[in-house]
Protein backbone atom coordinates (compact mmCIF):
# COMPACT_ATOMS: atom_id res chain seq x y z
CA UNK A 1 -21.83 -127.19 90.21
CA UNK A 2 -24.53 -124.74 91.69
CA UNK A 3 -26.73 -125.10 94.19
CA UNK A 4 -29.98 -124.63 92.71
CA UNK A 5 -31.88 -123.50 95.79
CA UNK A 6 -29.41 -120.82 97.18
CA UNK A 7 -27.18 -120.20 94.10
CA UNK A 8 -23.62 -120.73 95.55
CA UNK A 9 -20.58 -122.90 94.02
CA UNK A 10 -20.32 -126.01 95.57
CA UNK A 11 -17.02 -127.38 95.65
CA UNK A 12 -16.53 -130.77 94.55
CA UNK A 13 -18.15 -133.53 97.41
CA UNK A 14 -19.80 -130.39 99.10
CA UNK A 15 -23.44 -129.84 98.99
CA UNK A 16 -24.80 -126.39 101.03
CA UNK A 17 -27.87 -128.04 102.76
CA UNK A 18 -31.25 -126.57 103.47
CA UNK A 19 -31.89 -125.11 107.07
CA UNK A 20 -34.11 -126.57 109.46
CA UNK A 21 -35.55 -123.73 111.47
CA UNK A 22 -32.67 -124.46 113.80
CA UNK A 23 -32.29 -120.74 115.25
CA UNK A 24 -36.46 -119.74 114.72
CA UNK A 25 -37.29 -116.57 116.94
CA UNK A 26 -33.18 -115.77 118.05
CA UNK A 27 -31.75 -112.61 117.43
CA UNK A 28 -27.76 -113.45 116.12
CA UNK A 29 -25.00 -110.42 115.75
CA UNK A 30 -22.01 -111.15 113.18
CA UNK A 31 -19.17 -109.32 113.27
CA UNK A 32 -17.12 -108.37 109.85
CA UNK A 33 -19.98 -109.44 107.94
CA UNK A 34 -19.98 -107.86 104.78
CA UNK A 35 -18.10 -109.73 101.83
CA UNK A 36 -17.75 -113.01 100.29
CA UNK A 37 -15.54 -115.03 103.76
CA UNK A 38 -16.77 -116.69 106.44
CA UNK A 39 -18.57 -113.54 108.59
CA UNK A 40 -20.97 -112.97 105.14
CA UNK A 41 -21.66 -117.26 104.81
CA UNK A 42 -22.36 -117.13 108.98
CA UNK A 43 -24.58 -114.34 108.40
CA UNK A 44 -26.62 -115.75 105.63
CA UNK A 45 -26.48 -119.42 107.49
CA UNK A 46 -28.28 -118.08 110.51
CA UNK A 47 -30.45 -116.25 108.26
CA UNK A 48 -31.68 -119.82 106.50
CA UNK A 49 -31.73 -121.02 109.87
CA UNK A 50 -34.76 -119.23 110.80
CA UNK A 51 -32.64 -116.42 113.05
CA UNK A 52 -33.09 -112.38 113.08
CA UNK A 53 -29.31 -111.44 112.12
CA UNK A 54 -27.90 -107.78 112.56
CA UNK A 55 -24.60 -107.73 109.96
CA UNK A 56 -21.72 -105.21 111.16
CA UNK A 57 -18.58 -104.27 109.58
CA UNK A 58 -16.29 -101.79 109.39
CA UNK A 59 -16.50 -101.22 105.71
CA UNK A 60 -19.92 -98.77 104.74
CA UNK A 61 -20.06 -99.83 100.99
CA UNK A 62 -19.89 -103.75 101.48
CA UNK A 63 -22.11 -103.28 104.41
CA UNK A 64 -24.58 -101.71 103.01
CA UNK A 65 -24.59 -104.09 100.21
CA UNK A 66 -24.56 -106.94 102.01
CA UNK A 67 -27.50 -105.89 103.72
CA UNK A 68 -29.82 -105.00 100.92
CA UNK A 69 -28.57 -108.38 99.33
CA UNK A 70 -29.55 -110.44 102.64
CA UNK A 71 -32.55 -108.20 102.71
CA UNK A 72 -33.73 -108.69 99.47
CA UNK A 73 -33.43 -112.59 99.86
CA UNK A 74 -35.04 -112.62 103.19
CA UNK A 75 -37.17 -110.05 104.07
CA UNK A 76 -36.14 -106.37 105.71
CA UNK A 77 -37.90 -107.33 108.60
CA UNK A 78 -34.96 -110.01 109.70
CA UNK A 79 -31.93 -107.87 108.62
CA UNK A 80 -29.77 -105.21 109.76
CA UNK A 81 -27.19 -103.39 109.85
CA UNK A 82 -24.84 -100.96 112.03
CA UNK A 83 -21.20 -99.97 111.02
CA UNK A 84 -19.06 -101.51 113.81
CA UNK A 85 -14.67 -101.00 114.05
CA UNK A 86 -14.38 -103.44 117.04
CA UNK A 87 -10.99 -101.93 117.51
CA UNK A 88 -13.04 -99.12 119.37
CA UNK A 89 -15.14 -99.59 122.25
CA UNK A 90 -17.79 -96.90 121.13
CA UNK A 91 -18.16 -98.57 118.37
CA UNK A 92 -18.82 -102.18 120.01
CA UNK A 93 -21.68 -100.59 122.47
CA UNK A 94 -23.59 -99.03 119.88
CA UNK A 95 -23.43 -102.12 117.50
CA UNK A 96 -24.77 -104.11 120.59
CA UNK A 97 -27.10 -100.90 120.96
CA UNK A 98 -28.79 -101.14 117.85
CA UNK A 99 -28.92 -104.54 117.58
CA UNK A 100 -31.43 -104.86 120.72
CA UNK A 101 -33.44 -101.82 119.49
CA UNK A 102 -33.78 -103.20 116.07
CA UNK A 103 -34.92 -106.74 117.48
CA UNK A 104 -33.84 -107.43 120.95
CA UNK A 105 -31.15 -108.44 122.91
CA UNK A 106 -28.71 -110.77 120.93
CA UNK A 107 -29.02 -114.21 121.36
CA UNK A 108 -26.44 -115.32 119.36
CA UNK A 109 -22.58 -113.63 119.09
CA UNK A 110 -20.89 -114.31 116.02
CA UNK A 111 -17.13 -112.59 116.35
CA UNK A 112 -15.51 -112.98 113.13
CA UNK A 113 -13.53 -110.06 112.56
CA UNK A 114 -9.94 -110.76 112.27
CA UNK A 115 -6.99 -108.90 110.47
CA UNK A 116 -4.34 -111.42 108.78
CA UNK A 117 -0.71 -110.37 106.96
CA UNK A 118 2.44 -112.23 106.07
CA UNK A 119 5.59 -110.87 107.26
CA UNK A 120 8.42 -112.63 108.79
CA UNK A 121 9.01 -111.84 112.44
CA UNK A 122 12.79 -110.79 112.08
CA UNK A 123 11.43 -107.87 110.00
CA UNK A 124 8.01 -107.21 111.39
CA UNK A 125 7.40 -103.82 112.76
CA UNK A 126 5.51 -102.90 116.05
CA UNK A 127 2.61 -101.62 114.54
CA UNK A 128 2.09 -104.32 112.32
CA UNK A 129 2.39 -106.57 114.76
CA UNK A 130 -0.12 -104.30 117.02
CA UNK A 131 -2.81 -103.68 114.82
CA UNK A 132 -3.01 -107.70 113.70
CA UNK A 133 -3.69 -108.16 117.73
CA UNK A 134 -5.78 -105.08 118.02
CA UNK A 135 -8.16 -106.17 115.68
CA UNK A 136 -7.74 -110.05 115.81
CA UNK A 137 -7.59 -110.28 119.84
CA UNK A 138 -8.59 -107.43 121.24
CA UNK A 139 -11.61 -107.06 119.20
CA UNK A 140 -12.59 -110.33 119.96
CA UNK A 141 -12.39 -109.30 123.50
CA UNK A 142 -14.29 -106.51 123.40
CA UNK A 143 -17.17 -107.89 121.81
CA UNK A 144 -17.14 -111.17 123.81
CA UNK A 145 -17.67 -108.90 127.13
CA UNK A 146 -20.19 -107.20 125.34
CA UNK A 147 -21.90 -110.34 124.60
CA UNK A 148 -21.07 -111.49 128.27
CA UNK A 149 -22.42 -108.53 129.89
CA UNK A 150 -25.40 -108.59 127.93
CA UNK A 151 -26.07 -112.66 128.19
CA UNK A 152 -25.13 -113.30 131.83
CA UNK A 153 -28.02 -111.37 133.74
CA UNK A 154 -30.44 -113.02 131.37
CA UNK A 155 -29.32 -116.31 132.01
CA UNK A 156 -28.90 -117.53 128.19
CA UNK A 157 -27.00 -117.10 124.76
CA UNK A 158 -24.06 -118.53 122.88
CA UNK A 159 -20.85 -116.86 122.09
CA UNK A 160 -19.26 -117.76 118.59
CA UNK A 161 -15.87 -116.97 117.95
CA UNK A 162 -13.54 -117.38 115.17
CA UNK A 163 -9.97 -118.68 115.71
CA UNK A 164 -7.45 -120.22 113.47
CA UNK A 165 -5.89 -123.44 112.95
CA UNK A 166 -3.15 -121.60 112.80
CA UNK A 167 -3.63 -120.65 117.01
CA UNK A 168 -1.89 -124.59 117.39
CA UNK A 169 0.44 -125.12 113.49
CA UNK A 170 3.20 -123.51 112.62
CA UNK A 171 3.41 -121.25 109.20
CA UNK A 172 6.59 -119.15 108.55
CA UNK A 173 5.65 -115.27 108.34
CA UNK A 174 2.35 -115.79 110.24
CA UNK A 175 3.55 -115.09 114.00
CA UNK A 176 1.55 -112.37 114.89
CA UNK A 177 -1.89 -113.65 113.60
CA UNK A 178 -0.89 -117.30 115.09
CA UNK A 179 -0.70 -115.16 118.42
CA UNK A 180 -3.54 -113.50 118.18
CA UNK A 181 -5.58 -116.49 117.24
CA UNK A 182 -4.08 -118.97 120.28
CA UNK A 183 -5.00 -115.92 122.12
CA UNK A 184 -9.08 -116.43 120.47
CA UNK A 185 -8.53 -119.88 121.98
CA UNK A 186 -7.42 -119.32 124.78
CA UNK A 187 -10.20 -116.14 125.69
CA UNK A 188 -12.90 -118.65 123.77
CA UNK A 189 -11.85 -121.33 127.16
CA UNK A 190 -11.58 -118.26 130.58
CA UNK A 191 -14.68 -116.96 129.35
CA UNK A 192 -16.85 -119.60 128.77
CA UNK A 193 -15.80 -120.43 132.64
CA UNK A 194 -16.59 -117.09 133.97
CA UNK A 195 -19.85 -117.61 131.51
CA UNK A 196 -21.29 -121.20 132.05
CA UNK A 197 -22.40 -120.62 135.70
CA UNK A 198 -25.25 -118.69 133.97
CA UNK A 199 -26.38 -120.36 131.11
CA UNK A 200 -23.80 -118.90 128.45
CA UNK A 201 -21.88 -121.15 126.42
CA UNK A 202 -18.73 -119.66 124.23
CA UNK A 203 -17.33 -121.56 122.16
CA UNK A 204 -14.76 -120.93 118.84
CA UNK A 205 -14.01 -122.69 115.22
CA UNK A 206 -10.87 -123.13 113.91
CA UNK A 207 -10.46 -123.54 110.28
CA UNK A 208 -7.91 -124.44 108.05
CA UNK A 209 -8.42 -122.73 104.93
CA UNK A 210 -11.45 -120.94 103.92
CA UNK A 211 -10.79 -119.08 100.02
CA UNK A 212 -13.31 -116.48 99.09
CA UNK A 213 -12.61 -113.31 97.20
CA UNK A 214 -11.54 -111.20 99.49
CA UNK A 215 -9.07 -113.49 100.68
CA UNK A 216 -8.07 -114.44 97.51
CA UNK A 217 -7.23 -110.43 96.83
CA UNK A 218 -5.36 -110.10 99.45
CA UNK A 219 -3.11 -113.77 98.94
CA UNK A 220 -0.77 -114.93 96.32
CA UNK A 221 -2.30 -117.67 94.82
CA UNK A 222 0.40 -119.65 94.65
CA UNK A 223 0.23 -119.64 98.31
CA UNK A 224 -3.47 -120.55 98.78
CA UNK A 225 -2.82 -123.56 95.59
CA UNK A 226 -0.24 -125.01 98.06
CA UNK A 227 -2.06 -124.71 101.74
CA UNK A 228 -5.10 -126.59 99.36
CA UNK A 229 -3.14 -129.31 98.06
CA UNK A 230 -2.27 -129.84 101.80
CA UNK A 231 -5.80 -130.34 103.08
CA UNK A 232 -6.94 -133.72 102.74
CA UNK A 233 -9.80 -133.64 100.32
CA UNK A 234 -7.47 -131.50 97.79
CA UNK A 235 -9.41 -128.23 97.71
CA UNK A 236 -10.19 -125.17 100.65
CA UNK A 237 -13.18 -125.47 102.30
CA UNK A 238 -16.25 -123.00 101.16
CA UNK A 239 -16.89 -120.35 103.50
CA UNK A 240 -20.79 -121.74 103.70
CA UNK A 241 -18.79 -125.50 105.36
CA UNK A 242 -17.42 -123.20 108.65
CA UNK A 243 -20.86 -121.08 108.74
CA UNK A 244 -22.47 -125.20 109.17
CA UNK A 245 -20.00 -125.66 111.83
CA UNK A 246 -20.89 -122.29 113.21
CA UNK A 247 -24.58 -122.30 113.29
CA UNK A 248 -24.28 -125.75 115.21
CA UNK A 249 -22.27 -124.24 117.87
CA UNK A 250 -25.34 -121.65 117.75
CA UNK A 251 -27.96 -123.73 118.45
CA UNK A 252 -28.85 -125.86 120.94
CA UNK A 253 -27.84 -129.02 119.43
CA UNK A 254 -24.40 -128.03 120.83
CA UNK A 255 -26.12 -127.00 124.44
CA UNK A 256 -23.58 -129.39 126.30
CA UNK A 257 -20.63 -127.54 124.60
CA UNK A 258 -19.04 -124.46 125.92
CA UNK A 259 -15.15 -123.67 126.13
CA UNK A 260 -14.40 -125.94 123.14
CA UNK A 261 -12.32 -124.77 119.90
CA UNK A 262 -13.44 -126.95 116.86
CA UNK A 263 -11.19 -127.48 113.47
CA UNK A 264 -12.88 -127.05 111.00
CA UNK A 265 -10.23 -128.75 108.93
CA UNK A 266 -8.95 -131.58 106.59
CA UNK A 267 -5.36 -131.17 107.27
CA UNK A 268 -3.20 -134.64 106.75
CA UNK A 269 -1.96 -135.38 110.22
């Protein structure tokens, strides 16, 4: 089944739903943007929401296509992009850099990047275990203080971040990106603290199990057919059902919310 209007698969009981102007006028950032997962969906949900959305990713090619896709779609004058590795500081600045020269300072954060793996821990090396966090945690952390630092002495904006289900369950071989995501959680909860005195909410979502292409490239399917059959309705969510969840935390319907981490899950209890 297709969505007439917007052209995506919708997954059986899931209809993508029009926007509503919800973000009109706000300038939103989205980290690891480029692809078919949940960064591209966020992008192109803040986009239908009425927003002005800079895209970043560490990967030129996808980036660059994802842009002249949103672009075409949209209009040039609501999209960019800037190549962004938010495992390095530099890199972080001048993605916050452009973003205000292209349209102004950012009034939404969208921190999506993450780096995932299977290993078991008995036979996990340092650096695989390092780079998960660098990317996962740290990178989260380094464009949340951007964010913060750039929010605070204007007294507005809302911090999106992206954590895991997975940051509270269990799931043999996944220790290091478990940590990293209860780490997302528990960065999403000091800093929207340190933030709230001035008007800046933070705030994460937690999925269960988003498939898209990437992530089905880089997963045995096997795997991803049984974490499905767990989830309640039978199926993974689409990456377009977080974005919803997303863009809500976004906007100001969610203006009492700050410090929260919401599933965005059907898991059986």
């Amino acid at each position: 089944m297709m969505n007439p209007e917007q052209g995506r698969p919708a997954a059986p009981g899931a209809v993508p739903r029009p926007g509503h102007g919800l973000l009109r006028g706000r300038t939103a950032l989205v980290t690891a943007a480029a692809g078919t997962g949940i960064g591209g969906a966020a992008a192109r949900r803040l986009l239908e929401e009425g927003a002005r959305v800079v895209v970043s990713d560490a990967h030129e090619r996808r980036l660059a296509e994802c842009e002249r896709a949103l672009a075409a779609e949209f209009g040039a004058d609501r999209v960019a992009a800037v190549r962004c590795d938010v495992t390095d500081e530099e890199h972080v600045q001048a993605a916050f850099d452009a973003a205000e020269r292209r349209f102004g300072p950012p009034d939404v954060v969208v921190n999506n990047a993450g780096l995932g793996g299977t290993a078991p821990l008995a036979e996990m090396e340092d650096a695989e275990w390092s780079r998960v966090l660098e990317v996962t945690l740290t990178g989260t952390m380094r464009c949340t203080r951007a964010a913060m630092r750039r929010m605070v002495p204007r007294g507005g904006g809302a911090v999106v971040n992206n954590a895991s289900v997975l940051g509270w369950r269990a799931q043999p071989g996944q220790a290091h990106y478990a940590a990293a995501k209860a780490g997302v959680m528990a960065l999403t909860r000091c800093a929207a603290m340190e933030a709230a005195p001035h008007g800046v909410r933070i705030n994460a979502v937690a999925p269960s199990l988003a498939v898209h292409e990437n992530l089905a490239k880089s997963a045995p399917a096997e795997l991803l057919e049984e974490l499905a059959r767990r989830e309640a309705f039978g199926r993974a969510a689409e990456p377009w059902e977080v974005a919803n969840v997303i863009v809500f935390l976004a906007s100001d319907y969610a203006s009492y919310m700050t410090g929260e981490v919401v599933p965005v899950s059907s898991q059986r209890a």
